[in-house]
Each structure stands twice: as structure tokens, then as C-alpha cells.
N, C-alpha and C. Protein backbone atom coordinates (compact mmCIF):
# COMPACT_ATOMS: atom_id res chain seq x y z
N UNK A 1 23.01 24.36 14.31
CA UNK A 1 22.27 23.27 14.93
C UNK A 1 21.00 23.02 14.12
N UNK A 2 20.89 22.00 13.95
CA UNK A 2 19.96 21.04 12.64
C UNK A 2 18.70 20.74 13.95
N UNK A 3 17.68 21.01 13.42
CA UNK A 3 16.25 20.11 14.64
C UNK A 3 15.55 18.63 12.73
N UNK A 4 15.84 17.77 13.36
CA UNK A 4 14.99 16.38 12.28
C UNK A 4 13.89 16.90 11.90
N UNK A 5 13.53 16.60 10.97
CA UNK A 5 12.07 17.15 10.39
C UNK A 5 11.34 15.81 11.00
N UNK A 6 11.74 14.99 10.47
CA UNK A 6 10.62 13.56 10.40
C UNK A 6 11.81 12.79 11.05
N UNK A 7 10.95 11.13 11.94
CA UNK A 7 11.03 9.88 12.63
C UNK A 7 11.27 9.06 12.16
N UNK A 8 12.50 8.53 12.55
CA UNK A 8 12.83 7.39 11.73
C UNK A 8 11.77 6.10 12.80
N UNK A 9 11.19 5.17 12.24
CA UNK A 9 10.83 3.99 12.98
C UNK A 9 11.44 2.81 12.04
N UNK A 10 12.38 2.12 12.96
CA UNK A 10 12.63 1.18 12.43
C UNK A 10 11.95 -0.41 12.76
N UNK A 11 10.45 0.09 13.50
CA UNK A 11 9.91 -1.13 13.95
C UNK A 11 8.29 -1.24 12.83
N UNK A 12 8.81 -0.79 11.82
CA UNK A 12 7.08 -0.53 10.90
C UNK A 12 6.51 -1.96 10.68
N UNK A 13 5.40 -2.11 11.24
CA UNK A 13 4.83 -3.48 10.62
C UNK A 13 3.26 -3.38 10.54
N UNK A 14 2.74 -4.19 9.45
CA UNK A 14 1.00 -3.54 9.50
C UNK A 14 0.18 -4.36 10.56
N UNK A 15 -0.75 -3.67 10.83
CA UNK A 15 -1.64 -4.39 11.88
C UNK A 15 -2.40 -5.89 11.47
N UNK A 16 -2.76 -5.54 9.73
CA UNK A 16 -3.24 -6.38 9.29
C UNK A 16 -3.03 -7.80 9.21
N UNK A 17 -3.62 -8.73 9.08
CA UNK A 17 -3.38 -10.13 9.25
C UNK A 17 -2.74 -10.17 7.89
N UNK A 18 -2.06 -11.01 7.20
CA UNK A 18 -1.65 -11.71 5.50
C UNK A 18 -2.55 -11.90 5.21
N UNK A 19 -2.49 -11.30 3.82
CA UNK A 19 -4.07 -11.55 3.06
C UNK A 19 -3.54 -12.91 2.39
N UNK A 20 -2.50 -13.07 1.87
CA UNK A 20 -1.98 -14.57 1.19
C UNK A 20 -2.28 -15.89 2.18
N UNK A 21 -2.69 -15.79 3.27
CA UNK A 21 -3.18 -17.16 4.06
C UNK A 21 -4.26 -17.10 4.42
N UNK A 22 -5.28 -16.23 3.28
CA UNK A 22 -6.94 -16.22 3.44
C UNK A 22 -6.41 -17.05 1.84
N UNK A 23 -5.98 -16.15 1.29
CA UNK A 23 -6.11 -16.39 -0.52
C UNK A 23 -5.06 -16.41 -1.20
N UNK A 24 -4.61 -17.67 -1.42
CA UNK A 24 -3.71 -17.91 -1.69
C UNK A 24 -3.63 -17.48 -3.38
N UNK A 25 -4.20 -17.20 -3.93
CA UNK A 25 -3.78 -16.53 -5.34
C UNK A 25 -3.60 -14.67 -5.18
N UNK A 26 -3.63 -14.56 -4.32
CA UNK A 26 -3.11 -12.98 -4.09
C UNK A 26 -2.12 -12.71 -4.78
N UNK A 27 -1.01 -13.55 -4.61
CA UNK A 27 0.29 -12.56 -4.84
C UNK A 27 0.38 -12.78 -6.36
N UNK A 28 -0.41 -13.33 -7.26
CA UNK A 28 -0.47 -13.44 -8.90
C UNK A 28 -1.56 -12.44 -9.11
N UNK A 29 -2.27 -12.34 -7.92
CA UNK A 29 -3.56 -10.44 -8.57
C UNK A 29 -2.13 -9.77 -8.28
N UNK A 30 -1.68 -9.72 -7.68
CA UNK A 30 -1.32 -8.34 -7.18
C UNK A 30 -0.05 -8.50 -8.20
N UNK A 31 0.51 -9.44 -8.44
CA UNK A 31 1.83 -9.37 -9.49
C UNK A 31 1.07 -8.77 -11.19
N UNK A 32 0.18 -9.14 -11.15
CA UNK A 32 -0.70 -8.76 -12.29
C UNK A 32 -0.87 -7.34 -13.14
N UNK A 33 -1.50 -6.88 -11.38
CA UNK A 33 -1.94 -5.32 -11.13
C UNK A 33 -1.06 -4.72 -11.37
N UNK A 34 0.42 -5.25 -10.77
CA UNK A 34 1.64 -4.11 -10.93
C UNK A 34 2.27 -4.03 -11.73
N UNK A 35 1.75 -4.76 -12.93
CA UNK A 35 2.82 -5.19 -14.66
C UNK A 35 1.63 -4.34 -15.35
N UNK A 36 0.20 -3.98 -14.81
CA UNK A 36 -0.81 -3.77 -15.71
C UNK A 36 -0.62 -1.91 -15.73
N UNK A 37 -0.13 -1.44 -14.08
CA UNK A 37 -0.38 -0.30 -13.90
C UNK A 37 1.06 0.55 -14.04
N UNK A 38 1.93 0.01 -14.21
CA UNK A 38 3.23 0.40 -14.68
C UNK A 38 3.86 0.28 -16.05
N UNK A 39 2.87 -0.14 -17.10
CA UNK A 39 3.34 0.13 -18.72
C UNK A 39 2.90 1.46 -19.36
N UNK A 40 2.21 2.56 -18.27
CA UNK A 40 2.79 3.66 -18.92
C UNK A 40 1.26 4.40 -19.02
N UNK A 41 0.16 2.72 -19.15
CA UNK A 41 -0.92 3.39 -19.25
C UNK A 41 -1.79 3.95 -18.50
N UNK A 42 -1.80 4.36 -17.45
CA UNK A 42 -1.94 5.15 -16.02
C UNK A 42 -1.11 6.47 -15.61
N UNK A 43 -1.48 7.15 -15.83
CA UNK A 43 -0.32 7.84 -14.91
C UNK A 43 -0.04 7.61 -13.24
N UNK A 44 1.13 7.76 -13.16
CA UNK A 44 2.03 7.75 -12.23
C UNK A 44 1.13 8.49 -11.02
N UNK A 45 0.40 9.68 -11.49
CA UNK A 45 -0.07 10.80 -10.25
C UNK A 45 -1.27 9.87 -9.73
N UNK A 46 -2.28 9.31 -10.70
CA UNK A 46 -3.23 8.63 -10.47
C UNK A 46 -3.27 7.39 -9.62
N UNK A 47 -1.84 6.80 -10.12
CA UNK A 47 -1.53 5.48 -9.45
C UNK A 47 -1.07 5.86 -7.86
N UNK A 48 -0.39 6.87 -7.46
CA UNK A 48 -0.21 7.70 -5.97
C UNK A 48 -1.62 7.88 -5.26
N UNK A 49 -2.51 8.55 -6.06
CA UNK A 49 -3.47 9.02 -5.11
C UNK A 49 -4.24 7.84 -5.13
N UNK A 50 -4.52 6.61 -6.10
CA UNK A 50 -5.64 5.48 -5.54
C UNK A 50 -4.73 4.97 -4.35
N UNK A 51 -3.93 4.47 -4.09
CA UNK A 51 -2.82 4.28 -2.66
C UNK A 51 -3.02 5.06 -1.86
N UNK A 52 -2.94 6.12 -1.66
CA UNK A 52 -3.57 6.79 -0.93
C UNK A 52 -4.83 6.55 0.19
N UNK A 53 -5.97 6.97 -1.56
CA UNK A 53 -7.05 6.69 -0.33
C UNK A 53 -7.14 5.19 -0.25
N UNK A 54 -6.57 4.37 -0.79
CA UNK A 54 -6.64 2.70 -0.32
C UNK A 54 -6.32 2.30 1.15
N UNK A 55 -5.19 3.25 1.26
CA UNK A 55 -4.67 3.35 2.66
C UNK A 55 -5.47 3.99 3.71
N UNK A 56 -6.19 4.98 3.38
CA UNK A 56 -7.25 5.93 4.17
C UNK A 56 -8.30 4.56 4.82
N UNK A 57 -8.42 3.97 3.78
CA UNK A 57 -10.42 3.19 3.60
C UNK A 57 -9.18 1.90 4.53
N UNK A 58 -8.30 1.31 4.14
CA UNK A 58 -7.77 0.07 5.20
C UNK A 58 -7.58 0.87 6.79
N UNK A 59 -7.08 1.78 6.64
CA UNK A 59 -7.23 2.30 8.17
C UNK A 59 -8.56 2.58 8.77
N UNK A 60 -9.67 2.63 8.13
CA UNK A 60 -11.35 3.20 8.11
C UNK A 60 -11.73 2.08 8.59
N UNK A 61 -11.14 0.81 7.84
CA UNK A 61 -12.00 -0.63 8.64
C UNK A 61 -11.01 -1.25 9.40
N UNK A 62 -10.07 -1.09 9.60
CA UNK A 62 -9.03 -1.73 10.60
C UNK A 62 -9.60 -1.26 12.18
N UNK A 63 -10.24 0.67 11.86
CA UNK A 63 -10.73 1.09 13.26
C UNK A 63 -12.28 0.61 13.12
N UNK A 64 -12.78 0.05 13.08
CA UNK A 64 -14.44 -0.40 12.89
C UNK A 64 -14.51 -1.42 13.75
């Protein structure tokens, strides 16, 4: 007999409003960012942990 480690949720959605219908050139930063930080010159570990705490600091002002 198996006990699940982890929850599946199949209802995930962010609290946050769309940042693309404040600013509509978002999705060309962010297409930008992700051609700039995936040619190799970053590492991979570095690029994990700024996500990270990016995620920490959006949950920090989401509760404010």
C-alpha cells in the first residue's frame, strides 16, 4: 500500500490580474527575456533561484 506524496490540483490559477491588459508590450519583454536567458549565458541554477524568490516577493505584495 502506496500513501501520495504530493496533490494533484487541477484547478491552479494565479490570483493576479494580466499584466498584458495594463501593458500591452509585455509579452515581447518577456519573449525577449526568455531567448536572452536560455542561450547558455546564465546558468540554469541561477535562472531557478531568481523565480523563486520572484515568486516569494509576488506573493509578499499580493498579501499587502
Amino acid at each position: 500500500m502506496s500513501t501520495p506524496t504530493t496533490t494533484q490540483q487541477d484547478n491552479l490559477q494565479s490570483r493576479l490580474p494580466d499584466p498584458s491588459q495594463f501593458i500591452p508590450e509585455i509579452a515581447e519583454i518577456a519573449g525577449a527575456m526568455f531567448k536572452a536567458t536560455q542561450n547558455g549565458s546564465i546558468p540554469q541554477t541561477t535562472i531557478s533561484l531568481v523565480q523563486i524568490r520572484s515568486g516569494q516577493d509576488v506573493r509578499l505584495a499580493a498579501a499587502l
